[in-house]
C-alpha atoms as a PDB file:
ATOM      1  CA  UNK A   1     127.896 141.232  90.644  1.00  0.00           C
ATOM      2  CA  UNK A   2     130.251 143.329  92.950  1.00  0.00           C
ATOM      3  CA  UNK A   3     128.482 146.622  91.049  1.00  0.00           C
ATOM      4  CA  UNK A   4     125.187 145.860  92.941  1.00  0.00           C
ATOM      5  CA  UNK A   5     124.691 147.079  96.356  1.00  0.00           C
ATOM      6  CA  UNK A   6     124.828 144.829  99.180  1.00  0.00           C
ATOM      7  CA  UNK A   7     121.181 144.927  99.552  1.00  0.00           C
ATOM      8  CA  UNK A   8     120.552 143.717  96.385  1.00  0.00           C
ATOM      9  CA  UNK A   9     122.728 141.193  96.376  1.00  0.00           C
ATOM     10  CA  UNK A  10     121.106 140.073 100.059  1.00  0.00           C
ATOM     11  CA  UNK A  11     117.795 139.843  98.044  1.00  0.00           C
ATOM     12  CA  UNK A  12     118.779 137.969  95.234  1.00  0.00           C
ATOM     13  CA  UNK A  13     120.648 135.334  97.877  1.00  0.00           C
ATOM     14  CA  UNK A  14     117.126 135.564  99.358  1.00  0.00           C
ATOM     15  CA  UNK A  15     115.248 135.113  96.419  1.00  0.00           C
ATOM     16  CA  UNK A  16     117.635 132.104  95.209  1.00  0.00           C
ATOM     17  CA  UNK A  17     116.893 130.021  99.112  1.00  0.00           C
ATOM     18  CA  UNK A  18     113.483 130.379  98.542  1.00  0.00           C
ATOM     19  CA  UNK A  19     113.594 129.272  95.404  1.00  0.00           C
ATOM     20  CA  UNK A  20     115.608 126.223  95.819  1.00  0.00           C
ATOM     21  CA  UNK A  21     112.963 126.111  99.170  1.00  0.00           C
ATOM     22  CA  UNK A  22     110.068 125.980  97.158  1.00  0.00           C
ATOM     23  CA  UNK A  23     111.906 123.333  94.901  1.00  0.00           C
ATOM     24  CA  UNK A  24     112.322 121.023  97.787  1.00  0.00           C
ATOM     25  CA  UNK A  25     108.559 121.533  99.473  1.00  0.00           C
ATOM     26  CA  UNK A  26     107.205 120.832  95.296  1.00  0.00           C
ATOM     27  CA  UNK A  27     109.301 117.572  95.217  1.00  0.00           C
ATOM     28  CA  UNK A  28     108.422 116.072  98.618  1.00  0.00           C
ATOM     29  CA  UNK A  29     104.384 116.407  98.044  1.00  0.00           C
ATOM     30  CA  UNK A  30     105.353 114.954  94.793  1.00  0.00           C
ATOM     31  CA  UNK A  31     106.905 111.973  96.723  1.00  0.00           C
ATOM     32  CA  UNK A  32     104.200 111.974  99.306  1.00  0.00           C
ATOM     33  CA  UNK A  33     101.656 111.131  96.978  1.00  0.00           C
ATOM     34  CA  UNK A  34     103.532 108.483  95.141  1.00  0.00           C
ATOM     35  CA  UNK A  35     104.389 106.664  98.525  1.00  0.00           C
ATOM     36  CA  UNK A  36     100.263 107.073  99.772  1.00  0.00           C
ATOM     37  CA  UNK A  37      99.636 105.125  96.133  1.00  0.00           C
ATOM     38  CA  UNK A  38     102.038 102.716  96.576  1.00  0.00           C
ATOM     39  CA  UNK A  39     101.058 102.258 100.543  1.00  0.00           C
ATOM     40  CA  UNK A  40      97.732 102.230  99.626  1.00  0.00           C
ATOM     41  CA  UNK A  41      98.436  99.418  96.964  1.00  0.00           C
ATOM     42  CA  UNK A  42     100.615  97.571  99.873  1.00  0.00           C
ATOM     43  CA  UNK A  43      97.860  97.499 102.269  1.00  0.00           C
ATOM     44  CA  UNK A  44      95.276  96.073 100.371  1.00  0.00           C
ATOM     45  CA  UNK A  45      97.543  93.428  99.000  1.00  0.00           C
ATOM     46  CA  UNK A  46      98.333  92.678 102.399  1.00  0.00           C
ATOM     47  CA  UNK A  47      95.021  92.544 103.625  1.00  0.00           C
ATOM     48  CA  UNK A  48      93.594  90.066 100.410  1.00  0.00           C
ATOM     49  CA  UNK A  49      96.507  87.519 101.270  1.00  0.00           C
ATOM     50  CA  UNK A  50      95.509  87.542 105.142  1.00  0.00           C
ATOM     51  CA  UNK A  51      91.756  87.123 103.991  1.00  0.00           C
ATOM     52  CA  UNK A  52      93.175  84.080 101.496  1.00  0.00           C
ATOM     53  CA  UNK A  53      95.055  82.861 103.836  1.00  0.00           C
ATOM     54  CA  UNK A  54      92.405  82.659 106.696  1.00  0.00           C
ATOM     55  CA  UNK A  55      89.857  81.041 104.244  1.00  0.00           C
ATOM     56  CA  UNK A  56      93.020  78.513 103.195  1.00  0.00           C
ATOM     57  CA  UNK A  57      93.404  77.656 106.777  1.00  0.00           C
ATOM     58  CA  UNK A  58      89.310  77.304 106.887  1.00  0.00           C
ATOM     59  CA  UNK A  59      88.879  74.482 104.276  1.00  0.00           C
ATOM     60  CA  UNK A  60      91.846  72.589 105.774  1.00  0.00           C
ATOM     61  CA  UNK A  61      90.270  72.702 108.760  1.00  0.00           C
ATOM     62  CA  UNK A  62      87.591  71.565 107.044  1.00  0.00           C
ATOM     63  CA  UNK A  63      89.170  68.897 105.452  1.00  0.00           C
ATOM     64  CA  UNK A  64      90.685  67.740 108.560  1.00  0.00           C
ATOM     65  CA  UNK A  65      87.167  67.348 110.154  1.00  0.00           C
ATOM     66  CA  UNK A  66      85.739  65.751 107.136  1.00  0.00           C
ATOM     67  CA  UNK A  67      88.785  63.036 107.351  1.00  0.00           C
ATOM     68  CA  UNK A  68      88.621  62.080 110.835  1.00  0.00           C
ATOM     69  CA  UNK A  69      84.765  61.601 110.818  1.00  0.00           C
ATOM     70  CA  UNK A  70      85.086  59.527 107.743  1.00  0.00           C
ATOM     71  CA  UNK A  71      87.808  57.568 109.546  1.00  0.00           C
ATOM     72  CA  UNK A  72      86.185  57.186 113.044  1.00  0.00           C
ATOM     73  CA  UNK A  73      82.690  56.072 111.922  1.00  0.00           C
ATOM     74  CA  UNK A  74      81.502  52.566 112.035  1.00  0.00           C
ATOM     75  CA  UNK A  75      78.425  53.076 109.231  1.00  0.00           C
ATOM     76  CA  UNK A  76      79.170  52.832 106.042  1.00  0.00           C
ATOM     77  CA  UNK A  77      76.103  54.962 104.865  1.00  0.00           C
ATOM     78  CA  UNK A  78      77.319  57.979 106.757  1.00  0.00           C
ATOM     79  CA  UNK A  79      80.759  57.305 106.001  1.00  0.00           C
ATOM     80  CA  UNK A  80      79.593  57.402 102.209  1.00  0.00           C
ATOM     81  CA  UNK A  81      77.915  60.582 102.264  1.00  0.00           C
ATOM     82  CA  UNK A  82      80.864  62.091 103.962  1.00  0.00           C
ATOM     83  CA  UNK A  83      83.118  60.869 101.429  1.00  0.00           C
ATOM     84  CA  UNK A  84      80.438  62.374  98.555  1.00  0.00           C
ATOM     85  CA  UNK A  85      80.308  65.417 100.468  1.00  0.00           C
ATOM     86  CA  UNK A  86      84.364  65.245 100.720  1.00  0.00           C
ATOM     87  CA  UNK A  87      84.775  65.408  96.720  1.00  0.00           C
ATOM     88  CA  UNK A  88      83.041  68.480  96.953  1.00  0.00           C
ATOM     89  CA  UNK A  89      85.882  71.391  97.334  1.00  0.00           C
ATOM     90  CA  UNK A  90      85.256  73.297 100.243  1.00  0.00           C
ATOM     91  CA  UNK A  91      85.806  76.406  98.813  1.00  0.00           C
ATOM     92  CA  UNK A  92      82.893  75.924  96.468  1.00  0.00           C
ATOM     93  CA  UNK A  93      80.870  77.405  99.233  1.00  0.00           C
ATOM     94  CA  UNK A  94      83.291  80.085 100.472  1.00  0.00           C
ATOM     95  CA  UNK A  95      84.366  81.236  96.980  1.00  0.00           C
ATOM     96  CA  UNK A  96      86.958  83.494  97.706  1.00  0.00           C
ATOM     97  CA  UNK A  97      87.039  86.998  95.930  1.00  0.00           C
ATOM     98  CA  UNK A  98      89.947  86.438  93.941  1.00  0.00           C
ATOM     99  CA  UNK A  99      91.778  83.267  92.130  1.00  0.00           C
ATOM    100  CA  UNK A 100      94.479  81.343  93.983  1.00  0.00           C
ATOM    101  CA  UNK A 101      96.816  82.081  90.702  1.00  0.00           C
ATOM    102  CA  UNK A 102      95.855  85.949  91.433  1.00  0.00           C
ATOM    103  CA  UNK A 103      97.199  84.954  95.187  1.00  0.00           C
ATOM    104  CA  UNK A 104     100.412  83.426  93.456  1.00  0.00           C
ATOM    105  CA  UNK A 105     101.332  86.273  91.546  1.00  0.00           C
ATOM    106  CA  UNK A 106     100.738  88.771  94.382  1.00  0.00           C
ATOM    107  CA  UNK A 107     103.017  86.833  96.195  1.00  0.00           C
ATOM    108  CA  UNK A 108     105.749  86.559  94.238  1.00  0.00           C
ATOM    109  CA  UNK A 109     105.268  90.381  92.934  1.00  0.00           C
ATOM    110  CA  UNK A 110     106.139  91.053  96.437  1.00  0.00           C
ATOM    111  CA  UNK A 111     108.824  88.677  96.984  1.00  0.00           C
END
């Protein structure tokens, strides 16, 4: 090495930074696109358990409304046919995108 001139060795110090340079630039848009999958995965998880959890919050709301009318009424018809429309699940008629046990092991994937 101390036969080249001191040019050449200026270029191959050169050469070896932007090497090592490119190296670097290679292995963070590697990285970038990993962490846009996996932030891209994050979000939509996110966003399925807020929608779950808003249409959980719905039927017990629901629910709630169902029991109180049942228990403040004074006929026993209506009273009846709220308590047959009660053994209906709510979410029967909301039918959420995905399974609760899908919502359970999102969850606890994340935990």
């Amino acid at each position: 090495m101390n036969n080249l001139r001191i040019g050449t060795r200026l270029g191959l110090a050169f050469g070896l930074v932007l090497l090592i340079t490119a190296l670097i630039a290679v292995t963070g848009l590697w990285r970038m696109g990993t962490l846009k999958a996996a932030n891209q995965e994050i979000a939509t998880a996110g966003i399925e358990r807020s929608s779950l959890a808003q249409q959980w919050a719905n039927n017990i709301n629901v629910n709630w409304v169902r029991a109180s009318s049942v228990l403040k009424t004074s006929d026993t018809a209506y009273g009846e046919a709220l308590q047959k429309d009660w053994r209906r699940p709510c979410w029967s008629r909301t039918k959420p995108k995905r399974s609760p046990k899908r919502w359970v092991r999102m969850t606890r994937a994340s935990s």
